[in-house]
C-alpha atoms as a PDB file:
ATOM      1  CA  UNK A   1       0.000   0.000   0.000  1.00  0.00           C
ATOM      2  CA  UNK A   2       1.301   3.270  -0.599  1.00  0.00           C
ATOM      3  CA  UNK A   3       1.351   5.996   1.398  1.00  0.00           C
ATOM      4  CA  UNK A   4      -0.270   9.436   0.954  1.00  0.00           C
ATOM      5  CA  UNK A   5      -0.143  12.719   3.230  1.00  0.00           C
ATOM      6  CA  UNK A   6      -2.777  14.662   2.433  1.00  0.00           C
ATOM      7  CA  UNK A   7      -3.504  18.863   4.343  1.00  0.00           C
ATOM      8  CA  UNK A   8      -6.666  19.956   4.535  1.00  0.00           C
ATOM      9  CA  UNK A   9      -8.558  21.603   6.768  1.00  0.00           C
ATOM     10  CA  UNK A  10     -12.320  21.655   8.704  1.00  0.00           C
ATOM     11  CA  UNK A  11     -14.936  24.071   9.887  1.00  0.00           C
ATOM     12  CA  UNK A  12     -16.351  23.368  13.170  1.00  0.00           C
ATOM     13  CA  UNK A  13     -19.588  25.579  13.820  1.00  0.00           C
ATOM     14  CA  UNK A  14     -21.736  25.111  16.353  1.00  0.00           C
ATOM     15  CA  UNK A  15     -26.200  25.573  16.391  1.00  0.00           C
ATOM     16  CA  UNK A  16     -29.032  25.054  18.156  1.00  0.00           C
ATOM     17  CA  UNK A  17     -28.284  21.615  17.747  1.00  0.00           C
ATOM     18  CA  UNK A  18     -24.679  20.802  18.316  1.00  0.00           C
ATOM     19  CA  UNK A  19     -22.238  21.209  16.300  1.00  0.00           C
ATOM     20  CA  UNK A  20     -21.657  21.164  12.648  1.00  0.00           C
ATOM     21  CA  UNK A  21     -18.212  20.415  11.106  1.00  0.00           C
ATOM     22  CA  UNK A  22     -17.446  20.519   6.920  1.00  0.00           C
ATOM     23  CA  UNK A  23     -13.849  20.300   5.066  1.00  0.00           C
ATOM     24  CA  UNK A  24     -14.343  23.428   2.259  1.00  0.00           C
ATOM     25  CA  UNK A  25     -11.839  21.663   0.194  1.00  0.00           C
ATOM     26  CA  UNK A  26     -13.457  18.412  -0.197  1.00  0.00           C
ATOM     27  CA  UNK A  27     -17.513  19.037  -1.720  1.00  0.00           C
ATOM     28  CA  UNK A  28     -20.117  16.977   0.575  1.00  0.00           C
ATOM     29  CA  UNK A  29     -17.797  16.426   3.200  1.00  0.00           C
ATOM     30  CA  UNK A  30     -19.719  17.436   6.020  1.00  0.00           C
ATOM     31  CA  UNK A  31     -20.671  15.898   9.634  1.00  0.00           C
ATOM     32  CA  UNK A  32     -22.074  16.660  12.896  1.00  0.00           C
ATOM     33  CA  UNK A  33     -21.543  16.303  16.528  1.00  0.00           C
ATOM     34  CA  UNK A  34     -23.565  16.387  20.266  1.00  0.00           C
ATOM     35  CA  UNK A  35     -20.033  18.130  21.324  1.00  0.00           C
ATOM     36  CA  UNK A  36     -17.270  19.624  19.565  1.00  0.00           C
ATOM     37  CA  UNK A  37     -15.038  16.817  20.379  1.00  0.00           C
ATOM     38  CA  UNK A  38     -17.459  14.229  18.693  1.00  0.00           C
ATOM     39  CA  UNK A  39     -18.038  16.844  15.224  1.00  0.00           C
ATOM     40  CA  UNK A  40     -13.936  16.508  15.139  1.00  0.00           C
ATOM     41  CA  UNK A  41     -13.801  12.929  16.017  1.00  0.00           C
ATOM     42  CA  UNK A  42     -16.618  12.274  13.240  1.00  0.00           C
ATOM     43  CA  UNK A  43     -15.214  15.379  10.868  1.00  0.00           C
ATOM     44  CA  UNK A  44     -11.706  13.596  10.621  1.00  0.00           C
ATOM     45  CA  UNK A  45     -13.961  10.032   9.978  1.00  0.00           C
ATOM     46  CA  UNK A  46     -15.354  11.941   7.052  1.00  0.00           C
ATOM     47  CA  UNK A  47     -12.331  13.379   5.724  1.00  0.00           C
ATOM     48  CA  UNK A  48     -10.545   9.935   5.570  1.00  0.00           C
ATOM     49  CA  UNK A  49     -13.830   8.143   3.950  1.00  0.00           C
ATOM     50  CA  UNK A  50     -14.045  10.767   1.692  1.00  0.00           C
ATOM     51  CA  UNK A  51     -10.178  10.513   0.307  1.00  0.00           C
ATOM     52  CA  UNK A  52     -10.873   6.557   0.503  1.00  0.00           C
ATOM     53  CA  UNK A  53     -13.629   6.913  -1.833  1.00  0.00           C
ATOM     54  CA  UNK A  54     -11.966   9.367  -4.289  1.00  0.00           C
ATOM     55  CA  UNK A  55      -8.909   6.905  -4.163  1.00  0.00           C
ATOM     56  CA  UNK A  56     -10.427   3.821  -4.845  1.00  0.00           C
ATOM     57  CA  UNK A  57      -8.670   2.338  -1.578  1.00  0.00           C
ATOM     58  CA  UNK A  58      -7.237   2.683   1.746  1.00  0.00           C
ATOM     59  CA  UNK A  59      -5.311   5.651   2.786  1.00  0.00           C
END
């Protein structure tokens, strides 16, 4: 498997819900979150299915 280091960065806003969390760099990737530690947890989930799916395998 090859290795791949990808930056990019995510938005973590919060509402009358919780808390929202998107990467602008990578369209539809987009989560949310009871707390701001679970939007990052799940934001950073997103972010590596996301590059996955683009890649057509595992990061």
């Amino acid at each position: 498997m090859q290795k791949r280091k990808f930056d990019v960065s995510f938005v973590v806003e919060r509402d009358k819900d919780g808390y929202f969390a998107y990467c602008p760099s990578l369209q539809g990737c987009y989560t949310q979150g009871n707390s701001y530690k679970e939007a990052v947890v799940n934001i950073l989930d997103a972010i590596k299915l996301h590059i996955e799916d683009r890649l057509g395998s595992k990061v």
